[in-house]
Protein backbone atom coordinates (compact mmCIF):
# COMPACT_ATOMS: atom_id res chain seq x y z
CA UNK A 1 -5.86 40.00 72.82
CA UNK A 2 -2.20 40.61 71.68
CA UNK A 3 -0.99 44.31 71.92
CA UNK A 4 2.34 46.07 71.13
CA UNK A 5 3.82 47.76 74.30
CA UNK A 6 5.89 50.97 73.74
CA UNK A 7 7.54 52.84 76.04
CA UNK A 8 8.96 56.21 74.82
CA UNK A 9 12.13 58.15 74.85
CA UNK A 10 14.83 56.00 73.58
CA UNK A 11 16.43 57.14 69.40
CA UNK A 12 16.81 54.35 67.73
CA UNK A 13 20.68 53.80 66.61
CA UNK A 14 22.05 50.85 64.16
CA UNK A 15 21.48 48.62 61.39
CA UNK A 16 18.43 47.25 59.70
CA UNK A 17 17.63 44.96 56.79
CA UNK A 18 14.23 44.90 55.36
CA UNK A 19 12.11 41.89 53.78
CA UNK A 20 11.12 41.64 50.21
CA UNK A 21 8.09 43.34 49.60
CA UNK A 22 5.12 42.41 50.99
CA UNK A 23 3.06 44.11 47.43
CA UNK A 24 5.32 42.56 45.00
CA UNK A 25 5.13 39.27 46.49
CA UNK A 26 1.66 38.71 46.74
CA UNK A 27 1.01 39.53 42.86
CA UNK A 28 4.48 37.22 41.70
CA UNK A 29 2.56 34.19 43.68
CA UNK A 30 -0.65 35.26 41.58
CA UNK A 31 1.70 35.05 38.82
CA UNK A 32 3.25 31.77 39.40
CA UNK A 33 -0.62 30.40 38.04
CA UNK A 34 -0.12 31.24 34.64
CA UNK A 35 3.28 28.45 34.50
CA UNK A 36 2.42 25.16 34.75
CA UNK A 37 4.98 23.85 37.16
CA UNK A 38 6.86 24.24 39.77
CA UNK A 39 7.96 28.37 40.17
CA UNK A 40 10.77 29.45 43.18
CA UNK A 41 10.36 32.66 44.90
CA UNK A 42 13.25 33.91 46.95
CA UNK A 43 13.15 36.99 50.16
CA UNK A 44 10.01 36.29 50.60
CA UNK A 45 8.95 37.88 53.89
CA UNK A 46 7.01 35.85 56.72
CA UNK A 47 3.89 37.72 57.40
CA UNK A 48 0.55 36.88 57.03
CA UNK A 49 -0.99 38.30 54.11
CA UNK A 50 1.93 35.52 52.36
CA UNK A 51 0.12 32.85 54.01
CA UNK A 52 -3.70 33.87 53.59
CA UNK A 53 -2.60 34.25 49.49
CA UNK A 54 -0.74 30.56 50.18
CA UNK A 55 -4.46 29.25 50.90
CA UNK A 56 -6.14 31.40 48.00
CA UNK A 57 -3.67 29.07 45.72
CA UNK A 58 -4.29 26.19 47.51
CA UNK A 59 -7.88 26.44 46.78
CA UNK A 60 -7.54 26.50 43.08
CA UNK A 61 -5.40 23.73 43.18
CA UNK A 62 -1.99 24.76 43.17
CA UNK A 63 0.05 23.99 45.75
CA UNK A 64 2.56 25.96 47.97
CA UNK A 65 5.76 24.85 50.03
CA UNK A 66 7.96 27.31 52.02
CA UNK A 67 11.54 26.91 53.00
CA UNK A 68 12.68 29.81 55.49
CA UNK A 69 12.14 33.13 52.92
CA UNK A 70 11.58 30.81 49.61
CA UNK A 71 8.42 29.57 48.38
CA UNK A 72 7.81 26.98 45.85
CA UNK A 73 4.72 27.01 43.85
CA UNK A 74 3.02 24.15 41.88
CA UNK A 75 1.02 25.51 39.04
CA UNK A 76 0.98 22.24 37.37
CA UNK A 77 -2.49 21.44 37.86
CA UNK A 78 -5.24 23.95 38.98
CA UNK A 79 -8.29 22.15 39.82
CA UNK A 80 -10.96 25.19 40.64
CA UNK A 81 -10.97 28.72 38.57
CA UNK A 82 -13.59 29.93 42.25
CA UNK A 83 -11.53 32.15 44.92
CA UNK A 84 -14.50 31.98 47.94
CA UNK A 85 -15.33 34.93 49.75
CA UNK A 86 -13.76 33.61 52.91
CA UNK A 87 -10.18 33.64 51.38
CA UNK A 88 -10.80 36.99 49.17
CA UNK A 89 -12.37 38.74 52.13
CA UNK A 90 -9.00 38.83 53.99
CA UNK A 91 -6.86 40.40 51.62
CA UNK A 92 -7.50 42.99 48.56
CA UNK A 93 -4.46 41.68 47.11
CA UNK A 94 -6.19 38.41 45.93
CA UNK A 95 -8.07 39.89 43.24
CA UNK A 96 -4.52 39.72 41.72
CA UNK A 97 -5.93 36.27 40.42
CA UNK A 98 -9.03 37.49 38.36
CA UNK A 99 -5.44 38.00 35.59
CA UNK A 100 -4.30 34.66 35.58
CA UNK A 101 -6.90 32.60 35.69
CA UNK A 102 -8.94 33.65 32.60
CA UNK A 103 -5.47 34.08 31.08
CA UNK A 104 -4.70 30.42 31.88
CA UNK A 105 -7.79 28.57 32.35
CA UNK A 106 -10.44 30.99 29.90
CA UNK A 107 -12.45 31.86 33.11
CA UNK A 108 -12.44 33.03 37.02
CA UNK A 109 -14.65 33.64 39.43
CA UNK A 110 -13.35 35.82 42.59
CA UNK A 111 -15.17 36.99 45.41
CA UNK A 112 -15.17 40.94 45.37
CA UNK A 113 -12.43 41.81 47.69
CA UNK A 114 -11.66 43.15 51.09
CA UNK A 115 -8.44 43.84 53.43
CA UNK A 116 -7.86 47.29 54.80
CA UNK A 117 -10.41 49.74 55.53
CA UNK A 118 -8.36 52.67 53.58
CA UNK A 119 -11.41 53.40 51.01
CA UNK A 120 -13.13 51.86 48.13
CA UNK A 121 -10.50 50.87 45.76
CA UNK A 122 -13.30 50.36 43.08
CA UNK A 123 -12.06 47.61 40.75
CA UNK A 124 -13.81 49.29 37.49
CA UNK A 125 -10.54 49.59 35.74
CA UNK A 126 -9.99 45.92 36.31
CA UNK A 127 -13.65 44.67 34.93
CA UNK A 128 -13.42 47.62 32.02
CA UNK A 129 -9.62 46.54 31.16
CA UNK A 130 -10.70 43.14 30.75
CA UNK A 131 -13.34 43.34 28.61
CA UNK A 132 -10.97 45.27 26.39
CA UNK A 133 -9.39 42.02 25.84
CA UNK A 134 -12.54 40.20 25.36
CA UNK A 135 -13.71 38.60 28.14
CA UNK A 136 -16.96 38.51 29.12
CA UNK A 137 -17.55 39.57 32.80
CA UNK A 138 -20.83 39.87 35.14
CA UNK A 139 -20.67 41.06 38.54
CA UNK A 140 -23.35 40.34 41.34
CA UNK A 141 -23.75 38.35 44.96
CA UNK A 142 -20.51 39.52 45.89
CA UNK A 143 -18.42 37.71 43.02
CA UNK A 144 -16.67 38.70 39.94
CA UNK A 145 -17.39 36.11 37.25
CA UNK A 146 -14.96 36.19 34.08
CA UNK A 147 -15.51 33.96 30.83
CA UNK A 148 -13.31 33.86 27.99
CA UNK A 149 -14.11 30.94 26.38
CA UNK A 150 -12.36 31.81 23.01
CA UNK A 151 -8.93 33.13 24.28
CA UNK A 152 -8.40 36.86 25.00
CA UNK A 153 -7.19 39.25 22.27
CA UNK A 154 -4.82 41.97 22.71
CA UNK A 155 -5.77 45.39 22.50
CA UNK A 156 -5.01 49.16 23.28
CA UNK A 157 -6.06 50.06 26.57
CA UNK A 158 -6.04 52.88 28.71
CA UNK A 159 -6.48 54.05 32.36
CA UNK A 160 -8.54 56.12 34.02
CA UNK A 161 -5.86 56.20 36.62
CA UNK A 162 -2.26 54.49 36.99
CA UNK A 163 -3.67 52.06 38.96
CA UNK A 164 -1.11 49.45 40.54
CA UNK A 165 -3.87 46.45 40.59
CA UNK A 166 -5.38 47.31 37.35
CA UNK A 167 -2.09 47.53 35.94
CA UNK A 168 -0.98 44.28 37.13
CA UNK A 169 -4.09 42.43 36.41
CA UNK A 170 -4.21 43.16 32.69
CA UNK A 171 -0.05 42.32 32.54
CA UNK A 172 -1.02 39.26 33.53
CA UNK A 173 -3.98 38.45 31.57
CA UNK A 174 -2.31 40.35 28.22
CA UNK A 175 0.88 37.62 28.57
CA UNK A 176 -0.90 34.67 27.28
CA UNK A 177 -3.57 37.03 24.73
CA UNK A 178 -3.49 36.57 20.93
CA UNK A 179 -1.63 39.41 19.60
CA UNK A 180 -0.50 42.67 20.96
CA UNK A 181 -2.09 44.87 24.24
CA UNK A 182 -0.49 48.15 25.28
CA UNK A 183 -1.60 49.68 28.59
CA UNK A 184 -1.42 53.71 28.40
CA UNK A 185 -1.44 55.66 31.75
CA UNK A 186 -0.15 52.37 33.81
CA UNK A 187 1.28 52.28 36.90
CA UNK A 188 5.27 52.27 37.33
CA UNK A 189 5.87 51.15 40.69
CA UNK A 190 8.94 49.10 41.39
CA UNK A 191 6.96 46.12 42.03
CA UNK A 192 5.38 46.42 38.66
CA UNK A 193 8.71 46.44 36.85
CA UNK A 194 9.60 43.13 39.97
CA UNK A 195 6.32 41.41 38.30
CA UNK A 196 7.60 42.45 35.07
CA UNK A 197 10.91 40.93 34.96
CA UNK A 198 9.20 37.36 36.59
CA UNK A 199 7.09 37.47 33.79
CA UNK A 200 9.55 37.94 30.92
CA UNK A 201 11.78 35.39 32.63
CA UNK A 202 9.12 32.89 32.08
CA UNK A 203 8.99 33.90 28.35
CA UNK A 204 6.64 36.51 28.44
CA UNK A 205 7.43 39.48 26.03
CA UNK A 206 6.73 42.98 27.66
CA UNK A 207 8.56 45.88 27.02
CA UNK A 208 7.88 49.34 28.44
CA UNK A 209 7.76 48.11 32.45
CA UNK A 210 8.14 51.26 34.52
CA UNK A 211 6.92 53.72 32.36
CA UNK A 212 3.44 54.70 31.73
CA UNK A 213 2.87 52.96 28.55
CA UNK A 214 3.42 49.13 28.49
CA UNK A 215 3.19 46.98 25.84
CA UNK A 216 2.86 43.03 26.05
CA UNK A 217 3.21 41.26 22.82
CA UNK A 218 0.98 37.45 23.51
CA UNK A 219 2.89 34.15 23.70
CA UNK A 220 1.41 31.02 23.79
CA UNK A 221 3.28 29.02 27.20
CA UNK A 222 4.64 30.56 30.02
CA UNK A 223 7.24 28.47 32.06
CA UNK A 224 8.26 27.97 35.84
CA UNK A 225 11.06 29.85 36.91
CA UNK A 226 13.04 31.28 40.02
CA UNK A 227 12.80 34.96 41.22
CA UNK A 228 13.86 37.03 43.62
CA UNK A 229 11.66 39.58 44.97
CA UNK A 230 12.26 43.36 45.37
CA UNK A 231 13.17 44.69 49.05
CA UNK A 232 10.54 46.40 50.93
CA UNK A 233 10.71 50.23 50.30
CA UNK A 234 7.86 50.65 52.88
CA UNK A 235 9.09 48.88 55.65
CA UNK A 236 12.46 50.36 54.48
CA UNK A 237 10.87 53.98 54.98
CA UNK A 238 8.95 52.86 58.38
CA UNK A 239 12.52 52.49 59.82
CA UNK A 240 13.46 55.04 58.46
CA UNK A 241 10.93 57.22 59.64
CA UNK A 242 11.58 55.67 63.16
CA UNK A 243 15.06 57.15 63.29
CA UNK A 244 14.40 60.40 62.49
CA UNK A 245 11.45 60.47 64.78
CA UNK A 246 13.76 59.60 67.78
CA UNK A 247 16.35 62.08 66.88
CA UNK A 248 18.46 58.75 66.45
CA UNK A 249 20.27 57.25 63.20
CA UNK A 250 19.03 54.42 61.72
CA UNK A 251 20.47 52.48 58.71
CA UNK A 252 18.47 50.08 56.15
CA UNK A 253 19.58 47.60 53.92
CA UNK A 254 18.30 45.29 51.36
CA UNK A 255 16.00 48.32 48.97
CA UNK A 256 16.87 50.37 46.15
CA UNK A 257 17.05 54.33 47.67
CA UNK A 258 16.48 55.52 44.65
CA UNK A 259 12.91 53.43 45.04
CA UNK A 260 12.32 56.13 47.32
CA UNK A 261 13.90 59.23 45.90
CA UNK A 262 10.33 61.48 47.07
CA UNK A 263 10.11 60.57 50.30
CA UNK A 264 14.20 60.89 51.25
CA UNK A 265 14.03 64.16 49.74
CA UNK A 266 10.88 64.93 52.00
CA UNK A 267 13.10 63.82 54.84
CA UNK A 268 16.02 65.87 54.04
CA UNK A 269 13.43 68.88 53.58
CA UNK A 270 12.43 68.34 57.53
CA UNK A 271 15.70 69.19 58.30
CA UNK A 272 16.99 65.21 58.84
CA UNK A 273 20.24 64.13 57.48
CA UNK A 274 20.22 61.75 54.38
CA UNK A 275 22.96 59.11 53.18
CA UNK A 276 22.33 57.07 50.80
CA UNK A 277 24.11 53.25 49.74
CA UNK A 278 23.92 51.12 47.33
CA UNK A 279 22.10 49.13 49.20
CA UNK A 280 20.05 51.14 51.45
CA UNK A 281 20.35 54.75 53.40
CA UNK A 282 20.97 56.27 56.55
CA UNK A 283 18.62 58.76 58.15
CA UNK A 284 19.30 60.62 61.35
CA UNK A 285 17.69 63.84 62.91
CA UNK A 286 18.61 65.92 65.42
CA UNK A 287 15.96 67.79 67.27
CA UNK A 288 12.77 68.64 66.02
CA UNK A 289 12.26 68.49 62.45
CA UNK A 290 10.56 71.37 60.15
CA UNK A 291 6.79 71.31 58.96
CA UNK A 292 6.57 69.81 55.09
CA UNK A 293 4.07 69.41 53.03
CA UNK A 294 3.46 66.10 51.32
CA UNK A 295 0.74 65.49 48.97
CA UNK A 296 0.46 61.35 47.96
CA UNK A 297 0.52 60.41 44.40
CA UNK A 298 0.93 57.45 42.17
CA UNK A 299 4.69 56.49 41.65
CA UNK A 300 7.52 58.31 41.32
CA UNK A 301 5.05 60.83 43.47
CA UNK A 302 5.20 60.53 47.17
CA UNK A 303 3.65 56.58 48.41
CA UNK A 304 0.57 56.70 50.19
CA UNK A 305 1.61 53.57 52.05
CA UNK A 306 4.10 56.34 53.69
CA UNK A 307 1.45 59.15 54.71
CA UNK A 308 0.56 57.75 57.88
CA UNK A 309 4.13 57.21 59.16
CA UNK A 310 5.34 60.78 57.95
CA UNK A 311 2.57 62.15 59.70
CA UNK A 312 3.67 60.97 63.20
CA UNK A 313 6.75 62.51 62.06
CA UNK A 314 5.38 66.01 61.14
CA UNK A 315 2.84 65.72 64.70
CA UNK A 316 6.30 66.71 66.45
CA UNK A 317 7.87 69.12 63.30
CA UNK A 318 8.22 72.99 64.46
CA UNK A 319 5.25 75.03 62.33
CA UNK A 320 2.48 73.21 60.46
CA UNK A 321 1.78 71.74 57.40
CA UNK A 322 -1.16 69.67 55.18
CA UNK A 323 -0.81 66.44 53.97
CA UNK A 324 -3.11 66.00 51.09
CA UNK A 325 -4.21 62.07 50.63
CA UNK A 326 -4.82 62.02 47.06
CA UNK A 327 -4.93 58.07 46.26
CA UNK A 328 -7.39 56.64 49.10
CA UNK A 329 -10.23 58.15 50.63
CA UNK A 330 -10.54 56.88 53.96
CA UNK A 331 -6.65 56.89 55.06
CA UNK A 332 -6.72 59.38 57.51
CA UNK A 333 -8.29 57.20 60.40
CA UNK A 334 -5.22 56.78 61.61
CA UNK A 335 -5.14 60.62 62.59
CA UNK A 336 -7.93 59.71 65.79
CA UNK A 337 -5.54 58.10 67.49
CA UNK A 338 -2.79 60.03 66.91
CA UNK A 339 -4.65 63.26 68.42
CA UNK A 340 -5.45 60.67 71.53
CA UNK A 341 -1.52 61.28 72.24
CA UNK A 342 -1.97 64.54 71.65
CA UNK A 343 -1.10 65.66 68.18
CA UNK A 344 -2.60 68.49 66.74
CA UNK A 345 -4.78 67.00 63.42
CA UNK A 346 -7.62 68.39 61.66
CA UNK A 347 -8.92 66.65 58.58
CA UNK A 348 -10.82 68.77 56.19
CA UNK A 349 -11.73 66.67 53.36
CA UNK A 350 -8.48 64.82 51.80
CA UNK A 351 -6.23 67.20 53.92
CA UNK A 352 -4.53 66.69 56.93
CA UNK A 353 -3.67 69.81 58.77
CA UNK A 354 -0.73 69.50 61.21
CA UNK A 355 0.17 71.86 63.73
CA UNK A 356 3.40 70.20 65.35
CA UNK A 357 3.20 69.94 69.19
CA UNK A 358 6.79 69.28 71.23
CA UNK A 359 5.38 66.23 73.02
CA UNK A 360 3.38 63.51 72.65
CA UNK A 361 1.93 61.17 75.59
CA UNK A 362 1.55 57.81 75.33
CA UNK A 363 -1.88 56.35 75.30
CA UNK A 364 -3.91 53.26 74.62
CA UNK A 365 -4.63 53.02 70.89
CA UNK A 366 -5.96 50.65 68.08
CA UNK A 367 -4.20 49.70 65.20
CA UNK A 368 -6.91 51.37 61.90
CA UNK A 369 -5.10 49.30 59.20
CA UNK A 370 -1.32 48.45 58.50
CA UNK A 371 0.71 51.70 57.67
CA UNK A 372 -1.63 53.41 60.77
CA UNK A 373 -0.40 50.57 62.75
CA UNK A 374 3.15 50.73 62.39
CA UNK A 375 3.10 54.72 62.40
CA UNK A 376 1.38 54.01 65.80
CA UNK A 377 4.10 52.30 67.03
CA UNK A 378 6.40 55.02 65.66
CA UNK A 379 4.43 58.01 67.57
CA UNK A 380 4.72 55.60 70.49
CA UNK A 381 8.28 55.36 70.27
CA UNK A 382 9.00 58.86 71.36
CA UNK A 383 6.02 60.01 73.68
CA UNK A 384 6.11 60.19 77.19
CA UNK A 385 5.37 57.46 78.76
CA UNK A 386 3.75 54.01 77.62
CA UNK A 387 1.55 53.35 74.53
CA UNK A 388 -0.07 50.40 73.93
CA UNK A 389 -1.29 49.51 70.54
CA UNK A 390 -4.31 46.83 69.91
CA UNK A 391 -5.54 45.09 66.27
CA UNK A 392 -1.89 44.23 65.41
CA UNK A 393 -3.03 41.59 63.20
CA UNK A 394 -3.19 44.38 60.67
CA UNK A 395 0.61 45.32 61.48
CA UNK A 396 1.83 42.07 60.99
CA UNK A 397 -0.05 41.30 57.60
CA UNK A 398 2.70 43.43 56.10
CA UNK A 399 5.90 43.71 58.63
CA UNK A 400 7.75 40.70 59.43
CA UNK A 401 9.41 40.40 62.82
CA UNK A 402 8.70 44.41 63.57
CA UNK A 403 8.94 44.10 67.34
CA UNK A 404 12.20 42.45 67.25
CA UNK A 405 13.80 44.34 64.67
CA UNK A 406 12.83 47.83 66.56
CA UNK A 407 14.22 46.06 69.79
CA UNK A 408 17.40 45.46 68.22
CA UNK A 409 18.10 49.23 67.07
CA UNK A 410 17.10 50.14 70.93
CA UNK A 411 13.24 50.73 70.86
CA UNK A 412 11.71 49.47 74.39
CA UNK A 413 9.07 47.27 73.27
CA UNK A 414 6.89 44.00 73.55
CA UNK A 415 4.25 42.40 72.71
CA UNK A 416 2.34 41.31 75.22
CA UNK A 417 -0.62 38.52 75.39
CA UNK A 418 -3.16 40.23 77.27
C-alpha cells in the first residue's frame, strides 16, 4: 500500500507552477466527441482521472494519444454510444458524455456514475435538461439510456441550481440542436467559459459563457481543433494554502488570480499577506492566522473543492469559526481525521465548527476523497511530528506530481511503498 510520509515543521518558501485543470480537462476530452477528427489539447496535467476518461473514449471508439502535457483525440469514428459501469464507476466526471453522444450520434447509454464519496450529486438536472431538448431518456439497472432519434431541438431551459455538470452537459448537447437553447441559472465557472471557448472554436455559436444565462444558437458540424486548457485554480489554492499554513511564502504560476478572487480575499481576512501577478499570486503568513468564516457556494462564491484545505488552515487560526458546506452533503469526512491530529471540529449538520488549537500532532490518517487528501497532507505539513497519509489514489486523480512539487518549495516528504 503506497502512503504519503510527512514530517512537520518546515514553511514552505519558493516558486510553483500549477497544471491545467484537472475539471476543465476532463469535460474538453468529452467534448472532443462531438468533432469528427482529430482535436489537440495542450497543459494537460498527468493524473489519473486523464487516463481513466482516455479509456471511457477508447471504448466508444475514439481514440487517444498523449505527448508529454498534449493529448490528441480521434473523434473520427465512434463505434459504441455504451460507457460500461466499470469505466463510469471510477470517475463522476464521465457522465460528461451523456452531452455528446446523443448530440452526435442521436443516442447514449452511460452507466450512472461514481468517483468521490462527497454526496449524491443527483443528476436530475441532467435527465430533466435533456428532455427539454427532446430526447427521450429512461433510467434503470444502473444506466442512463438517451434516444433522440429525430435530432434534438433547442429550447429555454432553466436550473434548479447552477450546476457545473448540468451546465456543461446541455452546452454540449444544445451545440449541434436545431434552433436556439438558452440555459437560465447556469453555472459560470472558469472551466465553463474554458469549455466554452473550445466549443466556439470548433464553430459552435454560444454567447453568454460565464454568466448565468447562456444561450447556444444550433449548427449543424462541429470541427477538430487545438486548445489550451485553463490552469488549475485548485491546485493553485492547495499551494497556496500550504504556504500560509507553514507561516512560509509560497508563489504560483500558470492560473488566473482573479479565478480566485473569494478565496484570496478569505486569505487576506486570516491575517496572511496577498500579492497578486498576472500570472499567479504570492501568499505568505506569519504566525497564526485569525478565525474566518467561509460558507461554499457556486462560482464567483467561495469553491467547495477549497473547504477542506482552508479548514486545516483555520484548525490552527486564533478564535473559532463555521464553515458552512453548502454544495455537497457528505464533504466534511475529511474533518475525522483531522480531529485524529488534534483539531478541534464539530459538525452539526452542513456546519463545521472550528475552534483553532496551536498545535497539531502528526498521526496516521486515510485519504476520504481528493481535496481531504491533499488538505491532509497540508495539516501534516506543520504538526509535530510524522503523518502518514493512506488511499492516495484519490490525491493523485487530481494533483499531478504533488510530492515532488511540495519537496521542491521545502516540505519533508515521500511516498513510501509500504
Amino acid at each position: 500500500m503506497r502512503t504519503i510520509a510527512v514530517h512537520g515543521g518546515t514553511p514552505l518558501q519558493g516558486e510553483v507552477s500549477v497544471e491545467g485543470a484537472k475539471n476543465s480537462t476532463l469535460k474538453l476530452m468529452a467534448a472532443a466527441l462531438l468533432a469528427p477528427g482529430v482535436t489537440r489539447i495542450t497543459n494537460v496535467p498527468d493524473i489519473s482521472d486523464v487516463e481513466t476518461m482516455g479509456e471511457v473514449l477508447a471504448g466508444l471508439g475514439a481514440s487517444m494519444t498523449r505527448h508529454d502535457h498534449s493529448l490528441e483525440i480521434d473523434a473520427t469514428e465512434l463505434t459504441s454510444h455504451e460507457a460500461p459501469y466499470e469505466m463510469v464507476a471510477r470517475m463522476r466526471a464521465s457522465i460528461s458524455v451523456l452531452g455528446p453522444l446523443v448530440a452526435r450520434l442521436g443516442q447514449a447509454r452511460v452507466a450512472m456514475p461514481g468517483g468521490c464519496a462527497i454526496g449524491s450529486r443527483k443528476i436530475d438536472m441532467h435527465i430533466r435538461g435533456l428532455e427539454g431538448l427532446g430526447v427521450h431518456v429512461e433510467t434503470g439497472h444502473g444506466f442512463i439510456h438517451a434516444s433522440a432519434p429525430h435530432g434534438l431541438k433547442g429550447k429555454e431551459l432553466t436550473l434548479d441550481f447552477p450546476s457545473v455538470g448540468a451546465t456543461e452537459n446541455l452546452l454540449m448537447a444544445a451545440v449541434l440542436a436545431e434552433g436556439t437553447t438558452v440555459i437560465e441559472n447556469a453555472a459560470r465557472e472558469p472551466e465553463i467559459q474554458d469549455l466554452a471557448a473550445l466549443l466556439v472554436a470548433m464553430g459552435a455559436q454560444i454567447e453568454g459563457a460565464g454568466s448565468p444565462v447562456i444561450t447556444i444558437t444550433g449548427v449543424s458540424e462541429l470541427h477538430p481543433v487545438e486548445h489550451r486548457v485553463v490552469g488549475d485554480r485548485i491546485e493553485a489554492g492547495t499551494f497556496l494554502v500550504a504556504g500560509a499554513i507553514t507561516g512560509g511564502a509560497v508563489r504560483v504560476r500558470g492560473f488566473d488570480p482573479r479565478d480566485m478572487d473569494i478565496v484570496l480575499t478569505k486569505l487576506e481576512q486570516a491575517g496572511c499577506r496577498v500579492q497578486l501577478h498576472e500570472d499567479g499570486a504570492t501568499v505568505g503568513c506569519a504566525g497564526r492566522p485569525m478565525a474566518v468564516d467561509i460558507q461554499t457556494l457556486p462560482y464567483p462564491g467561495f469553491p467547495t473543492d477549497m473547504q477542506a484545505q482552508f479548514m486545516a488552515l483555520m484548525a490552527l487560526a486564533e478564535g473559532s469559526c463555521v464553515i458552512t458546506e453548502n454544495v455537497f452533503e457528505n464533504r466534511f469526512m475529511f474533518a475525522d481525521e483531522l480531529t485524529r491530529m488534534g483539531a478541534d471540529v464539530r459538525i452539526e449538520s452542513h456546519h463545521a465548527l472550528i475552534k483553532g488549537v496551536a498545535q497539531l500532532s502528526g498521526a496516521p490518517v486515510r485519504s476520504p476523497d481528493l481535496r481531504g487528501g491533499a488538505a491532509l497532507v497540508l495539516a501534516g505539513l506543520v504538526a509535530d511530528g510524522d503523518t502518514l497519509i493512506s488511499d492516495i489514489h484519490h490525491i493523485e486523480r487530481g494533483y499531478e506530481r504533488f510530492v515532488e512539487k511540495m519537496r521542491a518549495l521545502g516540505a519533508s516528504i515521500e511516498i513510501r511503498n509500504n
